[in-house]
PDB file of N, CA and C in Angstrom:
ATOM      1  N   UNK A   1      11.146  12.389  -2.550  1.00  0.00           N
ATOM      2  CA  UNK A   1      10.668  13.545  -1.836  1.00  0.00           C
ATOM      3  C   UNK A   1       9.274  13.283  -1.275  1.00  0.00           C
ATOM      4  N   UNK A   2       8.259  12.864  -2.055  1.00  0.00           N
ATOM      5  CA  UNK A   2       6.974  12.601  -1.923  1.00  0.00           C
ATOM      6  C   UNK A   2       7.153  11.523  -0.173  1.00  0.00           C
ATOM      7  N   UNK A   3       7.819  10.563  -0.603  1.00  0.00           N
ATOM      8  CA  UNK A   3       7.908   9.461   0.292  1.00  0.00           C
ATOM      9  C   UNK A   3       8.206  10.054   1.639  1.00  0.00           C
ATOM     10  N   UNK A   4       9.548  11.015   2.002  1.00  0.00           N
ATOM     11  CA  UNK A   4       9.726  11.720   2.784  1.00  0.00           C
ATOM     12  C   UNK A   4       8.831  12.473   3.715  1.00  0.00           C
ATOM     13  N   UNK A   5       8.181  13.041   2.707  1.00  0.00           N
ATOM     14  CA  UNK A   5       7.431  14.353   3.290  1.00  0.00           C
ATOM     15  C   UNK A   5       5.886  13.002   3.760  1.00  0.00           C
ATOM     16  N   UNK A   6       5.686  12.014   2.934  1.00  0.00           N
ATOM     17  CA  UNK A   6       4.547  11.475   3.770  1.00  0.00           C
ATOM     18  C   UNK A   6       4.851  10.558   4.978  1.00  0.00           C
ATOM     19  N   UNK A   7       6.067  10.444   5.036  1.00  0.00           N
ATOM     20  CA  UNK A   7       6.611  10.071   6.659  1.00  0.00           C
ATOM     21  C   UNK A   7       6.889  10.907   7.348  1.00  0.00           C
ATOM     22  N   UNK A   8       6.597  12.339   7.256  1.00  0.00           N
ATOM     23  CA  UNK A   8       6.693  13.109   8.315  1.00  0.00           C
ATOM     24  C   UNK A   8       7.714  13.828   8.438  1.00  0.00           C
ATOM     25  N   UNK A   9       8.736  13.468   7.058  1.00  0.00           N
ATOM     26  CA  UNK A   9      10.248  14.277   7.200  1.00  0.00           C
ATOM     27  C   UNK A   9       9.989  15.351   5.993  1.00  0.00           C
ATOM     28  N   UNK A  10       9.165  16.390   6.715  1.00  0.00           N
ATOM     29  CA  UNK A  10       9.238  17.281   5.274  1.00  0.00           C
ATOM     30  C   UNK A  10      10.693  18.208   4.929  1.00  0.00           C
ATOM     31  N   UNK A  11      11.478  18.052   6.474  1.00  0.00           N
ATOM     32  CA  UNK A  11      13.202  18.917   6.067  1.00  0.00           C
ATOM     33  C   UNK A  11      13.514  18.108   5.260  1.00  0.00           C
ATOM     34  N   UNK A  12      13.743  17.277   5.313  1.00  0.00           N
ATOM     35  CA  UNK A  12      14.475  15.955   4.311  1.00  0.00           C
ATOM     36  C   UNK A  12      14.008  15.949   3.051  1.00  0.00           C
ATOM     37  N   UNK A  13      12.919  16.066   2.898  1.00  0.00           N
ATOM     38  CA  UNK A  13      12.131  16.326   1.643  1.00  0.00           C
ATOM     39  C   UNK A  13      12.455  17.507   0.906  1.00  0.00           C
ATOM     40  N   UNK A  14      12.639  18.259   1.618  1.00  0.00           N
ATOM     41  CA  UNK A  14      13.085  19.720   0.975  1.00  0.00           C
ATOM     42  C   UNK A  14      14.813  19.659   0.486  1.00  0.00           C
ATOM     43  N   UNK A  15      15.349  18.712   1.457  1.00  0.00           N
ATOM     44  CA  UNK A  15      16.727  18.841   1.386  1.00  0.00           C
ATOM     45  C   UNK A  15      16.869  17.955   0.160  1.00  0.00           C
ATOM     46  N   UNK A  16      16.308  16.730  -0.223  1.00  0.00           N
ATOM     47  CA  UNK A  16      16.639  16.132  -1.459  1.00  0.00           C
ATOM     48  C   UNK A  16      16.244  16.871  -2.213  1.00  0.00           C
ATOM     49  N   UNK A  17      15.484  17.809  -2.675  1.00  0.00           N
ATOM     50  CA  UNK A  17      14.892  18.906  -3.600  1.00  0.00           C
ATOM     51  C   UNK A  17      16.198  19.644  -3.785  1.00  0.00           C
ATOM     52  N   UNK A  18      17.098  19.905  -2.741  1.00  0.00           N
ATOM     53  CA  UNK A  18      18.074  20.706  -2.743  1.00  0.00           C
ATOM     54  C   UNK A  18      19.245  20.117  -3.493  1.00  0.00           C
ATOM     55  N   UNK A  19      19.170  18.919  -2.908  1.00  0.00           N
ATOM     56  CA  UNK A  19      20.484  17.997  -3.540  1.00  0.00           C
ATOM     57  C   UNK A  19      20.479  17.343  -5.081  1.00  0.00           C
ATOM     58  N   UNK A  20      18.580  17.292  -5.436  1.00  0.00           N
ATOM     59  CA  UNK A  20      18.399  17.304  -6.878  1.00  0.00           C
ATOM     60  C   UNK A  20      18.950  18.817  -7.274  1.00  0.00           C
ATOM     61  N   UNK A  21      18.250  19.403  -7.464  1.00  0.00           N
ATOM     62  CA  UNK A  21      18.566  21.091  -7.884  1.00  0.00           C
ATOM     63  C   UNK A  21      20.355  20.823  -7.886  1.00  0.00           C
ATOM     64  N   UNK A  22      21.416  20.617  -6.618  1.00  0.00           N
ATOM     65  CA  UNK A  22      22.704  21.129  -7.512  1.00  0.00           C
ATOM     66  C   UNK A  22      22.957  19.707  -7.908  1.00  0.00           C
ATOM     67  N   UNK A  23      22.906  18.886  -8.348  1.00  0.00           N
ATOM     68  CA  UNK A  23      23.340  17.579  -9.070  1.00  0.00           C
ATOM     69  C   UNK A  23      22.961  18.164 -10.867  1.00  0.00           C
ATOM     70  N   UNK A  24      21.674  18.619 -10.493  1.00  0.00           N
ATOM     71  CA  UNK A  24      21.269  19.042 -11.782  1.00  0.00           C
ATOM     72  C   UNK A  24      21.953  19.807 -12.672  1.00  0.00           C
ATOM     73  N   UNK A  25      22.088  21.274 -11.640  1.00  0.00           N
ATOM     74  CA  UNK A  25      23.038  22.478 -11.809  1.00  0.00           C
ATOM     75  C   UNK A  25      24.664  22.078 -12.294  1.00  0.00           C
ATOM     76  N   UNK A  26      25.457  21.312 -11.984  1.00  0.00           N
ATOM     77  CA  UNK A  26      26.550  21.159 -11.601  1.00  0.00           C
ATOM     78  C   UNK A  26      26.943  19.595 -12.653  1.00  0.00           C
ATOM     79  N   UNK A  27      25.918  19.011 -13.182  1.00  0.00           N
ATOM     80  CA  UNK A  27      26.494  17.733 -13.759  1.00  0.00           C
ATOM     81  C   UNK A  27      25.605  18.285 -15.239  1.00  0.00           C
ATOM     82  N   UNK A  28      24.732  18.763 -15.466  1.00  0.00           N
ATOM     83  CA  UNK A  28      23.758  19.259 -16.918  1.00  0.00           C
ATOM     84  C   UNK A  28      23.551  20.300 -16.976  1.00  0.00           C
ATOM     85  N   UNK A  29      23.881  21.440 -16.275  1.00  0.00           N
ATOM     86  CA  UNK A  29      23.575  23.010 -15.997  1.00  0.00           C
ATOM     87  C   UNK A  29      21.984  23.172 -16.203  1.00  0.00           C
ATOM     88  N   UNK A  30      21.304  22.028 -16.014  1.00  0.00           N
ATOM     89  CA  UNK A  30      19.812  22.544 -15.679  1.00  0.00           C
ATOM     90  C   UNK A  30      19.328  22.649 -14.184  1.00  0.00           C
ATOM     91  N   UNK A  31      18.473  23.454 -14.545  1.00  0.00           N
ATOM     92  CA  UNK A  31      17.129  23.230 -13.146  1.00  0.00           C
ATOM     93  C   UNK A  31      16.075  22.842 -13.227  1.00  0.00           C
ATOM     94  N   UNK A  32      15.793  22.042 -11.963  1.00  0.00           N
ATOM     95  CA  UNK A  32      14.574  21.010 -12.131  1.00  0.00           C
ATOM     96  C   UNK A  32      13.580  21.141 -12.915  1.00  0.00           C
ATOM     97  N   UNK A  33      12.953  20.447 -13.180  1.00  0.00           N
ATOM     98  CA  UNK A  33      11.828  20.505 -14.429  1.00  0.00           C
ATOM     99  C   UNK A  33      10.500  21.060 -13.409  1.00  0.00           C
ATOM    100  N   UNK A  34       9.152  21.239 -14.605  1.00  0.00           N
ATOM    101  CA  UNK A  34       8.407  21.739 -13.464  1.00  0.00           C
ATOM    102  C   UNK A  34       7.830  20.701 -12.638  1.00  0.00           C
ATOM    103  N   UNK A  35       7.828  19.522 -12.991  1.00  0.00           N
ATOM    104  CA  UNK A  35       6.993  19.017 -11.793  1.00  0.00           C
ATOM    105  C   UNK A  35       7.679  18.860 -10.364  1.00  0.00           C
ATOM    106  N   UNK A  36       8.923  18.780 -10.828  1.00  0.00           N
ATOM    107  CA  UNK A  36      10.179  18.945  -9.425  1.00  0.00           C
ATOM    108  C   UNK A  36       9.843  20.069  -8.600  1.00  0.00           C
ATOM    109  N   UNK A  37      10.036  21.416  -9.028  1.00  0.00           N
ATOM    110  CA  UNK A  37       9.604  22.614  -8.414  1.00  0.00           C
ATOM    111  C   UNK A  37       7.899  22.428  -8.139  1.00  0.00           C
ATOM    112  N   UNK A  38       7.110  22.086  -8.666  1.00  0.00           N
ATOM    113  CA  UNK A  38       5.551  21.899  -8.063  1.00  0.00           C
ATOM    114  C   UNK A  38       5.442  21.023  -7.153  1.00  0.00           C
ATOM    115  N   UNK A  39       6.362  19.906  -6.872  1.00  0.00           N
ATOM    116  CA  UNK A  39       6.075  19.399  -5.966  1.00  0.00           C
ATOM    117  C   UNK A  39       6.943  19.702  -4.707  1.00  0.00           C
ATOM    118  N   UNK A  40       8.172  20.536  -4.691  1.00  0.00           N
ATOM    119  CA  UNK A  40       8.322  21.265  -3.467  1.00  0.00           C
ATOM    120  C   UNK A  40       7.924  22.531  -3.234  1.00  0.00           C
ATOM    121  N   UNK A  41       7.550  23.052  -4.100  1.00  0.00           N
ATOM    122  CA  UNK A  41       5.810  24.090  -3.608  1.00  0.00           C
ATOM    123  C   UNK A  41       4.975  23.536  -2.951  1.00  0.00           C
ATOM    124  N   UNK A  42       4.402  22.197  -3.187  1.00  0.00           N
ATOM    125  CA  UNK A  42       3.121  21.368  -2.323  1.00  0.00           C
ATOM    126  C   UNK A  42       3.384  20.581  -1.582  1.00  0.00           C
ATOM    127  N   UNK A  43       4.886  20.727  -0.955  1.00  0.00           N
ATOM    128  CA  UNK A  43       5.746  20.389  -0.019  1.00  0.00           C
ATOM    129  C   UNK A  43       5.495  21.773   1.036  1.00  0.00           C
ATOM    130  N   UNK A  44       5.681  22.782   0.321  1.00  0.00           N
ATOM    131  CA  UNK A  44       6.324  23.875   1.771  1.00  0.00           C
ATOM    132  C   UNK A  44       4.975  24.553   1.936  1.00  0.00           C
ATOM    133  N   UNK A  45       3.956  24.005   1.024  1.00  0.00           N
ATOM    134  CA  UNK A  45       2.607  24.886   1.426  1.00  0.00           C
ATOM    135  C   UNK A  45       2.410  23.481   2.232  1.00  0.00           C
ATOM    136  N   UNK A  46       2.175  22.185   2.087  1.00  0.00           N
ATOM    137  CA  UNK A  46       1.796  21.494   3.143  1.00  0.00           C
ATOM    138  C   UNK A  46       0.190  21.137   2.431  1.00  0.00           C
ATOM    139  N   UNK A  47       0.649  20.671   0.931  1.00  0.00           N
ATOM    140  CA  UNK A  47      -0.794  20.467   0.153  1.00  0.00           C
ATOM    141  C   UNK A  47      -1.265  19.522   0.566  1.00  0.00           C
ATOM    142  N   UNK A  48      -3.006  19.626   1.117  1.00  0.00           N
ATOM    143  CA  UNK A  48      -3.419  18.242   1.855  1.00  0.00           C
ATOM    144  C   UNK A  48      -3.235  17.087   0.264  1.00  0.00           C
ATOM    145  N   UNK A  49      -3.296  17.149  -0.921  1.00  0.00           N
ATOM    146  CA  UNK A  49      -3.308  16.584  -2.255  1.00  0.00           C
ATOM    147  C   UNK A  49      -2.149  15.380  -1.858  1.00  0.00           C
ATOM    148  N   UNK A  50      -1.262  15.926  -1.126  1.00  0.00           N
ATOM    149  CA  UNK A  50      -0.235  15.395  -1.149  1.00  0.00           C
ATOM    150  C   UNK A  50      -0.271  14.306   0.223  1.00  0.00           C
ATOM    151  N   UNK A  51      -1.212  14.037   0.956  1.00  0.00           N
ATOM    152  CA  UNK A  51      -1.571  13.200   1.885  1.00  0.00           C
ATOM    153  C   UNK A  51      -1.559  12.242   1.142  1.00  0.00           C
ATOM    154  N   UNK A  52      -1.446  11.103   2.114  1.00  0.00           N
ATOM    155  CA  UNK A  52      -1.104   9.813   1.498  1.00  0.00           C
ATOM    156  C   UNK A  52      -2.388   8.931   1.362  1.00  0.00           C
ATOM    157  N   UNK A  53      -2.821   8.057   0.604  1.00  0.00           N
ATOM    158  CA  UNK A  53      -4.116   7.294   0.561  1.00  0.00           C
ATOM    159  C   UNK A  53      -4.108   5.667   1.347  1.00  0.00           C
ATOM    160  N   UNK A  54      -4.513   5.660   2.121  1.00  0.00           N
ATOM    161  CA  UNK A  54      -4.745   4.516   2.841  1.00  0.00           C
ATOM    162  C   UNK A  54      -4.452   3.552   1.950  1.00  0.00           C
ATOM    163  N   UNK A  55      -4.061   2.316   2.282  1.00  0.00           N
ATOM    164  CA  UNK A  55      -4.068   1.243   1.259  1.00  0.00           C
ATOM    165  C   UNK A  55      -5.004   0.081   1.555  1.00  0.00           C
ATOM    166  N   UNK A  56      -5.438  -0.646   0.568  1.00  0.00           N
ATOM    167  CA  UNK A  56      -6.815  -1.321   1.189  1.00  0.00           C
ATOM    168  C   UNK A  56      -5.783  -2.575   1.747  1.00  0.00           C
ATOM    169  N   UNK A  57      -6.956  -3.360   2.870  1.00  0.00           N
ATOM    170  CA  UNK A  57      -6.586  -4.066   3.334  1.00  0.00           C
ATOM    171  C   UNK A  57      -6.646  -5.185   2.914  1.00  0.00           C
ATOM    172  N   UNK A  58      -5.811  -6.545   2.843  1.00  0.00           N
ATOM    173  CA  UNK A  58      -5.889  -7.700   1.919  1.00  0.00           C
ATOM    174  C   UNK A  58      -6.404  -8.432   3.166  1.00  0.00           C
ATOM    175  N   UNK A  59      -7.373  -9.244   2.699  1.00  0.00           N
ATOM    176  CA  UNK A  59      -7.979 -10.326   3.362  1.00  0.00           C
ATOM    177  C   UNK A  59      -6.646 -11.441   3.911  1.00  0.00           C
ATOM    178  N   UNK A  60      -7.172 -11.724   5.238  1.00  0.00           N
ATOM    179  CA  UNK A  60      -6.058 -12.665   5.549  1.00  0.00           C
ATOM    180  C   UNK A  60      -6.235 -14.225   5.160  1.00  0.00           C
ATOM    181  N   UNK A  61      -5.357 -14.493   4.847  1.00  0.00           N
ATOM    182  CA  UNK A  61      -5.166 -16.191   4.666  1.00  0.00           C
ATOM    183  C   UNK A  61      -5.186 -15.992   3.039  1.00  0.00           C
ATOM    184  N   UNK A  62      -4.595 -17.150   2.439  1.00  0.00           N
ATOM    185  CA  UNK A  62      -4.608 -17.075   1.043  1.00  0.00           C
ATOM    186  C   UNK A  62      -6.002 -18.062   0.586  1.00  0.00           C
ATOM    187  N   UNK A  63      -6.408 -18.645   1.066  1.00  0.00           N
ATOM    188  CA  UNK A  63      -7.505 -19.558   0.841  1.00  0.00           C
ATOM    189  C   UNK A  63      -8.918 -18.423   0.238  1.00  0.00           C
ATOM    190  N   UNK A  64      -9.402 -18.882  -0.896  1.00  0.00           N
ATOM    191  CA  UNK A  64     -10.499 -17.542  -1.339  1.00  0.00           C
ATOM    192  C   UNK A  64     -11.710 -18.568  -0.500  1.00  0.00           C
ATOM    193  N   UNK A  65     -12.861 -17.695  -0.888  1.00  0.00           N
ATOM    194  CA  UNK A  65     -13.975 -17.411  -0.419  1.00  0.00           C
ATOM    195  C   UNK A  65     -15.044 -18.717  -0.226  1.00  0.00           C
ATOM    196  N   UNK A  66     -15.793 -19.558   0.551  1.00  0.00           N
ATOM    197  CA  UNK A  66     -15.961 -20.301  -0.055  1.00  0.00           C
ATOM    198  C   UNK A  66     -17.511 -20.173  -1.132  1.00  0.00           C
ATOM    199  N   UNK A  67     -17.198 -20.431  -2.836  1.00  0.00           N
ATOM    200  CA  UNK A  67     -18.059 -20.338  -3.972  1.00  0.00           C
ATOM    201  C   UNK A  67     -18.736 -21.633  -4.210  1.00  0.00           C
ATOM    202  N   UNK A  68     -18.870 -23.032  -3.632  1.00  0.00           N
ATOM    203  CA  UNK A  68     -19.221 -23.973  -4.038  1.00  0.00           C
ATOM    204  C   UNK A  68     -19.709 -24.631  -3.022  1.00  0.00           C
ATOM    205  N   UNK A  69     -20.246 -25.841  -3.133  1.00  0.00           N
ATOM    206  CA  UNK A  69     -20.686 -26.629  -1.971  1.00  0.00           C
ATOM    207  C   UNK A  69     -19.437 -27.839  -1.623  1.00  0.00           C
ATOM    208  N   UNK A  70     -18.205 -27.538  -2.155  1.00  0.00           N
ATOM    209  CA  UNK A  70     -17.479 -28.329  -1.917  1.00  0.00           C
ATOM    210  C   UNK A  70     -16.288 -27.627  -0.743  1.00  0.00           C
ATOM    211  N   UNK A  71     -16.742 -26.803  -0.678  1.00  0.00           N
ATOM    212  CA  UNK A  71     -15.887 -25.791   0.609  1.00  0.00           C
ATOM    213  C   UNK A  71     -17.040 -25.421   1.897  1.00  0.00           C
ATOM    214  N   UNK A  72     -17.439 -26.199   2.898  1.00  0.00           N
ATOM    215  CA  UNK A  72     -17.588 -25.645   4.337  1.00  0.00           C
ATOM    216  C   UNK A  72     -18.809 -26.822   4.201  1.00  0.00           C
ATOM    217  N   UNK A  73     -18.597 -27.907   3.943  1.00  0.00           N
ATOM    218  CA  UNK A  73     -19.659 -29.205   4.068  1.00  0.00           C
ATOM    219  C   UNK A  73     -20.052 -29.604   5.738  1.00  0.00           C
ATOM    220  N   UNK A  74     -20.309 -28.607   6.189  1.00  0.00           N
ATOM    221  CA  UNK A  74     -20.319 -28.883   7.921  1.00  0.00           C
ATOM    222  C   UNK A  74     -21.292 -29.791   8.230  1.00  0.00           C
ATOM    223  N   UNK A  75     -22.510 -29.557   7.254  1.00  0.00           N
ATOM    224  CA  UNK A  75     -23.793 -30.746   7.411  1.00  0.00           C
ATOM    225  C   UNK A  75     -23.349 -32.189   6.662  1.00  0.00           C
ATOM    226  N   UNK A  76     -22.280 -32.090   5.798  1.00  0.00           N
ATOM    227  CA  UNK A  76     -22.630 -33.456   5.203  1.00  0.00           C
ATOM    228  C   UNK A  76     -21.567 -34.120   6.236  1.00  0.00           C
ATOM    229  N   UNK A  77     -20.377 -33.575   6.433  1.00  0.00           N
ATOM    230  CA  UNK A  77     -19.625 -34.295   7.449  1.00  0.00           C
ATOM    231  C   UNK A  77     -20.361 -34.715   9.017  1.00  0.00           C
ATOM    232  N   UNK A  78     -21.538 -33.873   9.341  1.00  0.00           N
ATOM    233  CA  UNK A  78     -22.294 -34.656  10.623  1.00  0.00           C
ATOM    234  C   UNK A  78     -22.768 -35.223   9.865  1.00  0.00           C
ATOM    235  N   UNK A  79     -23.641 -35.599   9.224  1.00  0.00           N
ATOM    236  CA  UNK A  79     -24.675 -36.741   8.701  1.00  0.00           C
ATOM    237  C   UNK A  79     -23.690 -38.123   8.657  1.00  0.00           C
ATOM    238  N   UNK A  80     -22.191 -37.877   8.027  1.00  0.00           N
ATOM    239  CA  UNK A  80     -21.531 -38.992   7.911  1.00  0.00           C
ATOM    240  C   UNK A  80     -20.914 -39.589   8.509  1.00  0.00           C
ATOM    241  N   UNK A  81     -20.806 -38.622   9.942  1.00  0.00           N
ATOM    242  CA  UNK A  81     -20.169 -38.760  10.952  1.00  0.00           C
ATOM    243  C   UNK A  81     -21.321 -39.671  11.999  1.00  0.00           C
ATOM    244  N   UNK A  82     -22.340 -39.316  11.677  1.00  0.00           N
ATOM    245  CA  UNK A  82     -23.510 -39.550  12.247  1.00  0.00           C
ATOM    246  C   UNK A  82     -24.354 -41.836  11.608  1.00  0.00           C
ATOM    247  N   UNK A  83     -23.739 -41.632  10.438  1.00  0.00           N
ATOM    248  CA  UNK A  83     -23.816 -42.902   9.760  1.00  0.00           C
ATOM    249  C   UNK A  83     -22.478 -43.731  10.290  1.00  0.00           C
ATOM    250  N   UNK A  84     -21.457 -43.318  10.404  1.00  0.00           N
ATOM    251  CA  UNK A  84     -20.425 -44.389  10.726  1.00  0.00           C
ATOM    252  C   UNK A  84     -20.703 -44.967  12.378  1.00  0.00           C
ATOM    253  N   UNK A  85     -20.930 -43.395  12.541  1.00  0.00           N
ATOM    254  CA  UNK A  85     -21.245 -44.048  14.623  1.00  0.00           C
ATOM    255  C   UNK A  85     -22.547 -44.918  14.510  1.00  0.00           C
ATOM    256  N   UNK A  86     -23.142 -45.021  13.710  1.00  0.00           N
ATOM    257  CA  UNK A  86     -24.324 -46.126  13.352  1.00  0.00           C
ATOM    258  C   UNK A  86     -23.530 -47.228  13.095  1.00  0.00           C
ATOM    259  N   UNK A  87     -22.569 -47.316  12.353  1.00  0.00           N
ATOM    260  CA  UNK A  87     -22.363 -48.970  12.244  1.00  0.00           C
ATOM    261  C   UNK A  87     -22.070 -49.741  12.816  1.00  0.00           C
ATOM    262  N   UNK A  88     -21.233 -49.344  14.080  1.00  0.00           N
ATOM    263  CA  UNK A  88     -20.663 -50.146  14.921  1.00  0.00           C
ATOM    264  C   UNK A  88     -19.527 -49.943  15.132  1.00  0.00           C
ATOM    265  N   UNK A  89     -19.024 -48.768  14.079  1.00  0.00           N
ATOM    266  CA  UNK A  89     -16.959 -49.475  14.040  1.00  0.00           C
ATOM    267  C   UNK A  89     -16.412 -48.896  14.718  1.00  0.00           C
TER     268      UNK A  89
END
């Protein structure tokens, strides 16, 4: 239901509320428990609670951060780059 109603299908949301309720009725002779009924109350009031929370964004690439001097050696590779074109080869 939750999932529903935060994609924008709050009929649908209401309607599985409906289709829980007689599954319930009709296979255990109960009715929904309360958090079932509280949450299609904060369905048909349109509880902002019930907005969905952004999800954080994952850094791209799997490679982490670079923590050492053995990740982004940009100076030692010119210096060495800089010694071989010295030798001649």
């Amino acid at each position: 239901m939750l999932a529903l109603y935060r994609s924008g299908r709050q009929a649908e949301a209401l309607e599985t509320f409906g289709q829980a309720r007689r599954v319930l009725a009709e296979q255990l002779g109960v009715e929904p428990g309360p958090g079932l009924q509280r949450l299609q109350a904060a369905i048909l009031a349109h509880d902002p609670a019930l907005a969905s929370v952004p999800a954080a964004v994952a850094p791209r690439g799997r490679l982490p951060a670079p923590v050492t001097s053995l990740v982004g050696r940009q100076q030692a590779l010119a210096e060495a780059a800089e010694l071989v074109g010295g030798t001649g080869w």
